[in-house]
Protein backbone atom coordinates (compact mmCIF):
# COMPACT_ATOMS: atom_id res chain seq x y z
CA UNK A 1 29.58 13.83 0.13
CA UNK A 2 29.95 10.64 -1.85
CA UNK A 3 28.64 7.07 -0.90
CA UNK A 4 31.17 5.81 1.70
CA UNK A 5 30.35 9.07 3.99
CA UNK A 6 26.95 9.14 3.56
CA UNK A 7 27.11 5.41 4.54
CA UNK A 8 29.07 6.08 7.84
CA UNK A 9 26.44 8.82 8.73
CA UNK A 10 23.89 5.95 8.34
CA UNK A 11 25.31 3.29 9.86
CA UNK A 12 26.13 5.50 13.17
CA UNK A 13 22.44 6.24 13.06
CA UNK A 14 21.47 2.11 12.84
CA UNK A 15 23.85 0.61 15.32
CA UNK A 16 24.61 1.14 18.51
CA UNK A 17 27.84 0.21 20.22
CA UNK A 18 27.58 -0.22 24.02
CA UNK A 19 31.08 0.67 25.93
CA UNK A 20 29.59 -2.43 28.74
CA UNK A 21 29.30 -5.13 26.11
CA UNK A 22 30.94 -8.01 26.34
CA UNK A 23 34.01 -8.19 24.07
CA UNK A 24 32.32 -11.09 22.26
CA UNK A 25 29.44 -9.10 21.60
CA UNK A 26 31.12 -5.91 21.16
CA UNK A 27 33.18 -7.63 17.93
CA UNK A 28 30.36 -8.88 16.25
CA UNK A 29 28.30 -5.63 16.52
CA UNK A 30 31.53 -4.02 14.94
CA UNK A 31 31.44 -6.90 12.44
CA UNK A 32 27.57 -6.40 11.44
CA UNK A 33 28.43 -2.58 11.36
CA UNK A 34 30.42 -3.26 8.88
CA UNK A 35 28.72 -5.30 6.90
CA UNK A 36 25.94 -2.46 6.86
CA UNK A 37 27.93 -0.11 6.35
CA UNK A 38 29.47 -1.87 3.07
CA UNK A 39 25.82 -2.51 1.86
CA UNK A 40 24.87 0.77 2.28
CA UNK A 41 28.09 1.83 0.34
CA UNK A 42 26.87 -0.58 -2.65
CA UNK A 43 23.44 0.82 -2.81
CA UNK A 44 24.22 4.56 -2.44
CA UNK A 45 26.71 3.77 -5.10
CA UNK A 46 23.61 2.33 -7.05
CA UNK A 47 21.47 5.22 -6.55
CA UNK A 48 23.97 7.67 -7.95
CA UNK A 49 24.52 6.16 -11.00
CA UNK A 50 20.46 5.36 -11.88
CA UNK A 51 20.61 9.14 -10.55
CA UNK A 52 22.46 9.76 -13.55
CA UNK A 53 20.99 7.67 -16.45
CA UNK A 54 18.05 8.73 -16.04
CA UNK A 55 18.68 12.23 -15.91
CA UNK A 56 20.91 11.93 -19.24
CA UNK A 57 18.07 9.77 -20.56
CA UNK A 58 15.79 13.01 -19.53
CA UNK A 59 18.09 15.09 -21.20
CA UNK A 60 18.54 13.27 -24.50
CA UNK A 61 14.88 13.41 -24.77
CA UNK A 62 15.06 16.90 -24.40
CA UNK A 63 17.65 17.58 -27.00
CA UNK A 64 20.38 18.61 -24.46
CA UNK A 65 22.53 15.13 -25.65
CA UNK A 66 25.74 17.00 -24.14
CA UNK A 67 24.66 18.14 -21.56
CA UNK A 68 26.01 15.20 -19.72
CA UNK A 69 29.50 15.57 -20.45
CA UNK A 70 29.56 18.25 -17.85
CA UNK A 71 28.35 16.26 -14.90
CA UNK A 72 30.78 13.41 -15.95
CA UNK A 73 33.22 13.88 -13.19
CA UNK A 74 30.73 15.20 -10.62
């Protein structure tokens, strides 16, 4: 799963959307959803990529420098 569906998983999980709200309400929780849902996206995003330095910086130390290059598109 990358970032964006992990982050809709989340955000379903963190906010509610009543079928009775007002509509005024109703767009502004879809407006905050959003707005979680694109920070989310940002830090999962984040997370993957310190995911990866540090595991190439693991594996440098190891003496497995190329080991990298076969994660590079994963």
């Amino acid at each position: 799963m990358n970032a964006e569906e992990w982050a809709e998983l989340a955000v379903n999980r963190i906010v509610a959307i009543s079928a009775n709200a007002p509509p005024q309400v109703r767009e502004q929780a879809f407006a905050y959803k959003a707005m979680i849902k694109a920070l989310l996206i940002d830090y999962f995003d984040k997370v993957a990529r310190s995911e990866r330095s540090t595991a190439k910086t693991i594996w440098d130390q190891e003496g497995l420098e190329g080991l990298m290059n076969y994660f590079e598109d994963v």
